[in-house]
N, C-alpha and C. Protein backbone atom coordinates (compact mmCIF):
# COMPACT_ATOMS: atom_id res chain seq x y z
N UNK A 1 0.79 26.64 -67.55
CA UNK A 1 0.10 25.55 -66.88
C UNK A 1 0.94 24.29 -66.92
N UNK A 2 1.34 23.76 -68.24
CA UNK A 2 2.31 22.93 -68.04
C UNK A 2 3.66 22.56 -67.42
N UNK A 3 4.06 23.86 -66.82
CA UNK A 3 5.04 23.86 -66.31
C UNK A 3 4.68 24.27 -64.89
N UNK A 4 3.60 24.57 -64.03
CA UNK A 4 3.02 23.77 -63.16
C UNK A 4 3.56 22.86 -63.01
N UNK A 5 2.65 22.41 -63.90
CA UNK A 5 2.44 20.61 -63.77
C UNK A 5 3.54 19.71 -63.24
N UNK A 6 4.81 20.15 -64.37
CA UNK A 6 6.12 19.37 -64.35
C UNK A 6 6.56 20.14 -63.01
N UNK A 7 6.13 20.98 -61.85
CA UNK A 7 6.75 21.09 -61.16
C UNK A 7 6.24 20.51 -59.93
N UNK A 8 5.17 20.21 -59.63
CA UNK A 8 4.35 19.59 -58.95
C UNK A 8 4.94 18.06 -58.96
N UNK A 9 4.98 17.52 -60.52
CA UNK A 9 5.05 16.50 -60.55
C UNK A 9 6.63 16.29 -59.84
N UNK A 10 8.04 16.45 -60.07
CA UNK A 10 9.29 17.15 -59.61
C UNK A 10 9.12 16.73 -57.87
N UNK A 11 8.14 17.78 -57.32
CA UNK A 11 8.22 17.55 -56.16
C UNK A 11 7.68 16.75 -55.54
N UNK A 12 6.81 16.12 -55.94
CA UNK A 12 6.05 14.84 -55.50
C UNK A 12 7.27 13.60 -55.79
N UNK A 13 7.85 13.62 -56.78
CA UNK A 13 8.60 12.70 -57.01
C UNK A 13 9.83 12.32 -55.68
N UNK A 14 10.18 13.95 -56.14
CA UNK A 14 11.59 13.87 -54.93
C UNK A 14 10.74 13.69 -53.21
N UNK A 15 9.81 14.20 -52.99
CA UNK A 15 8.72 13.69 -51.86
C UNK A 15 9.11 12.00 -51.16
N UNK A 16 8.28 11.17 -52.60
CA UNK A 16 8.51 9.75 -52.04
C UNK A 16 9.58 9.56 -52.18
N UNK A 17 10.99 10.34 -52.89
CA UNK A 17 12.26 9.14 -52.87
C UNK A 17 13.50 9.76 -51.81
N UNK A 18 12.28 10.74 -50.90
CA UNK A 18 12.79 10.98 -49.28
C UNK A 18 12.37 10.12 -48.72
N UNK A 19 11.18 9.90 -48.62
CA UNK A 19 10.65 9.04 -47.87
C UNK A 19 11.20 7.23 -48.16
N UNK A 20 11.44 7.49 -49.47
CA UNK A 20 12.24 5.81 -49.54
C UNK A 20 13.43 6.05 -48.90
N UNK A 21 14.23 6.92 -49.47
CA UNK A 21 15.65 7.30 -48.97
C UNK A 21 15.68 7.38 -46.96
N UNK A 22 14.71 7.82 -46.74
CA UNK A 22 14.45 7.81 -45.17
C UNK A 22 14.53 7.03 -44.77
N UNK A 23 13.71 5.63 -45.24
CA UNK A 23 13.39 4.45 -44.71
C UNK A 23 14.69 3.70 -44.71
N UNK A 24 15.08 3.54 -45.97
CA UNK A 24 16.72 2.91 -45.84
C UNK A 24 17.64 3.01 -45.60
N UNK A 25 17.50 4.33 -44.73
CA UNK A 25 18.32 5.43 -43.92
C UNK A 25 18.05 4.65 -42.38
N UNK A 26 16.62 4.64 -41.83
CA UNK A 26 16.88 4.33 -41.21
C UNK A 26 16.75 2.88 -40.65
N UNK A 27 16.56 1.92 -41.79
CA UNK A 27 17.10 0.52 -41.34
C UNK A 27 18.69 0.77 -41.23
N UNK A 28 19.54 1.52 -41.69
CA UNK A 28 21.01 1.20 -41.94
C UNK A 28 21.57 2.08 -40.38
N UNK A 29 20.59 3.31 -39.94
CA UNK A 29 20.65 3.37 -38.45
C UNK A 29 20.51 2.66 -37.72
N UNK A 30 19.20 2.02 -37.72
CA UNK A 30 18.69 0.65 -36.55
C UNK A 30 20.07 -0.53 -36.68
N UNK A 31 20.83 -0.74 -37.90
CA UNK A 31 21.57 -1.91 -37.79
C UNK A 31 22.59 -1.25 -37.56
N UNK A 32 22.79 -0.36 -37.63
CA UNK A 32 24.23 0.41 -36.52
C UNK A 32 24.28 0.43 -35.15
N UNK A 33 23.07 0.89 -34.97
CA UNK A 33 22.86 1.17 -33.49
C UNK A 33 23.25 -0.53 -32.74
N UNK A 34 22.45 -1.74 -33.03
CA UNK A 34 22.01 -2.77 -32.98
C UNK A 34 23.54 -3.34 -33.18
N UNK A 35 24.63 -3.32 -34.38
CA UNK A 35 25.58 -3.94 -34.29
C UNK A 35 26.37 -3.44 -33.40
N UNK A 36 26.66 -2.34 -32.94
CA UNK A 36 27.76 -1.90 -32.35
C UNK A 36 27.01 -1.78 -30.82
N UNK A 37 27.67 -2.27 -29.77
CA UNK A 37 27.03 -2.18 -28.52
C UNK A 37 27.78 -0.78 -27.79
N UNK A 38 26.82 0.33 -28.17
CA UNK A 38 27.20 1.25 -27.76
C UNK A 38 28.12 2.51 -28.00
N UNK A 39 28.61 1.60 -28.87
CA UNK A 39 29.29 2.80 -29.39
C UNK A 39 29.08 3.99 -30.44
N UNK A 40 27.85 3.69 -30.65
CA UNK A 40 27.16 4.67 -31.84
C UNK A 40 26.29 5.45 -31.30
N UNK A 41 25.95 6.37 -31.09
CA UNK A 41 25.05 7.22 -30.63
C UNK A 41 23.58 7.41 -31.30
N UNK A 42 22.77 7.82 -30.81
CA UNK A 42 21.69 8.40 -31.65
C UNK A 42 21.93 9.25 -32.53
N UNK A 43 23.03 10.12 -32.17
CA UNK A 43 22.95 11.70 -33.20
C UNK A 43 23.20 10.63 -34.29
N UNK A 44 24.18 9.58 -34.88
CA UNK A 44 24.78 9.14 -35.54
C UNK A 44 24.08 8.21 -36.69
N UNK A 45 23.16 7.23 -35.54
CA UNK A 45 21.86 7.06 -36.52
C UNK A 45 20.98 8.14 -37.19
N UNK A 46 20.55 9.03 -36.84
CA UNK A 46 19.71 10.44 -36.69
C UNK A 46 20.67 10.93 -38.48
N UNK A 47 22.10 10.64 -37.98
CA UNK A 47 22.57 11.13 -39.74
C UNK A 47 22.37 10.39 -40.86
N UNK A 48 22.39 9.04 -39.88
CA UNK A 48 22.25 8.21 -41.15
C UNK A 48 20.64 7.91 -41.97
N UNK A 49 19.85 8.84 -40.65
CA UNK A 49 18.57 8.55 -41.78
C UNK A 49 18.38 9.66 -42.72
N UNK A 50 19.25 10.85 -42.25
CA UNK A 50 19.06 12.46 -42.80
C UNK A 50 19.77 11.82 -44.47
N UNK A 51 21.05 11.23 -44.08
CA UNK A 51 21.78 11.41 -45.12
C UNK A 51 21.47 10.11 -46.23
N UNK A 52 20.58 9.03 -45.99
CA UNK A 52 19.34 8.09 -46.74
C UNK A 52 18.28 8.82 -47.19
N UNK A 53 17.84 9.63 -46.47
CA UNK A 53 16.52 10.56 -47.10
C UNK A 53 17.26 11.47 -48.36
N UNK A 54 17.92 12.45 -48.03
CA UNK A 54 18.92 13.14 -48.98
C UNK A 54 19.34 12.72 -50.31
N UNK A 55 19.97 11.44 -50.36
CA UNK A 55 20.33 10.24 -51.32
C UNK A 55 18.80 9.71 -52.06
N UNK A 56 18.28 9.42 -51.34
CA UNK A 56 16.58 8.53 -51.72
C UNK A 56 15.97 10.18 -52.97
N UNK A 57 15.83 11.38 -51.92
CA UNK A 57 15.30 12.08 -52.75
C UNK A 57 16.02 13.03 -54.37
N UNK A 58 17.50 13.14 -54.27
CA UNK A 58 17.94 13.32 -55.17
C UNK A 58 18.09 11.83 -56.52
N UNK A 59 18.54 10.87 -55.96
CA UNK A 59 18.07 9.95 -56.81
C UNK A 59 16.82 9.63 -57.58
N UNK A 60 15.62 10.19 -56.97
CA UNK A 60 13.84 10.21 -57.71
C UNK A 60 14.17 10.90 -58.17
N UNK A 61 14.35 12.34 -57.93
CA UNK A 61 14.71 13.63 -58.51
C UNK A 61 15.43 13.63 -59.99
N UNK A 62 16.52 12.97 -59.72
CA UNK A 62 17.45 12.95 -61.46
C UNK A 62 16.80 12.15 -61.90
N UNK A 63 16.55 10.72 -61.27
CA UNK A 63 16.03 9.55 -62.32
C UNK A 63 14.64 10.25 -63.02
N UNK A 64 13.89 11.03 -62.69
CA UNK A 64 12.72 11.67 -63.02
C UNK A 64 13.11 12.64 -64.04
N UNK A 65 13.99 13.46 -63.69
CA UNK A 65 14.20 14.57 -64.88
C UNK A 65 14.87 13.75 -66.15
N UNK A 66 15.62 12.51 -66.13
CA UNK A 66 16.00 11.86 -66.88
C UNK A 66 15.06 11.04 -67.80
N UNK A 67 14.00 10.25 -67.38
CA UNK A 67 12.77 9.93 -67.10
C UNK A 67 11.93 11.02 -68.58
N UNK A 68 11.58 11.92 -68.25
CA UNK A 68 11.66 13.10 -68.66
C UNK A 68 11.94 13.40 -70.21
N UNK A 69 13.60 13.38 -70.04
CA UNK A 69 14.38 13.61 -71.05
C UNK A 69 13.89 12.71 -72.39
N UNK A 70 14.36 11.71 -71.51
CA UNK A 70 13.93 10.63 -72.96
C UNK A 70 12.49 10.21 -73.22
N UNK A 71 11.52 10.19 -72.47
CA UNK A 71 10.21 10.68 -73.47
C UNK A 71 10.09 11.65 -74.00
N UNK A 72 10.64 12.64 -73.66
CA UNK A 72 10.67 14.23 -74.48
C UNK A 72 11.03 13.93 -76.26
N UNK A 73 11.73 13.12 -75.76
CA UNK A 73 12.73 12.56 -77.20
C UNK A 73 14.30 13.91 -77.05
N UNK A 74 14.87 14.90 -76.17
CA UNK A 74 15.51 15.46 -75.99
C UNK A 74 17.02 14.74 -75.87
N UNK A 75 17.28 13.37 -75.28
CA UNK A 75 18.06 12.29 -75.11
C UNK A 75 19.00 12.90 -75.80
C-alpha cells in the first residue's frame, strides 16, 4: 500500500512540473515566435514547449525523490 502511495504521489508530482515546465516552455515559444519576424516556425515553438514540459517534469520528479531522501533520513 505504501508504495502505491509513493507512486501516485511520483506521478502527480512529475504531472504539475509538466505542466509548469509547459508553461515556461511556452512563454519562451511565444517570445521566439514574437522576437524573430518570421523566421521561426511553429514546429520550433511547438519544441520549445515539448522540451519546457520535459525539463519542468523531470526537475519535480528528482527534486521530489530527493525531497524524499532526506526526510527518509537516507541522505
Amino acid at each position: 500500500m505504501s508504495d502505491d502511495k509513493e507512486k501516485v504521489e511520483a506521478a502527480a508530482v512529475t504531472s504539475v512540473g509538466a505542466g509548469v515546465g509547459g508553461y515556461g516552455g511556452a512563454t519562451v515559444g511565444v517570445l521566439e515566435l514574437a522576437a524573430t519576424q518570421g523566421n521561426v516556425t511553429g514546429l520550433s515553438a511547438s519544441v520549445a514547449i515539448g522540451v519546457g514540459a520535459a525539463a519542468g517534469a523531470l526537475a519535480f520528479f528528482f527534486g521530489y525523490k530527493l525531497y524524499r531522501r532526506i526526510k527518509d533520513g537516507k541522505a
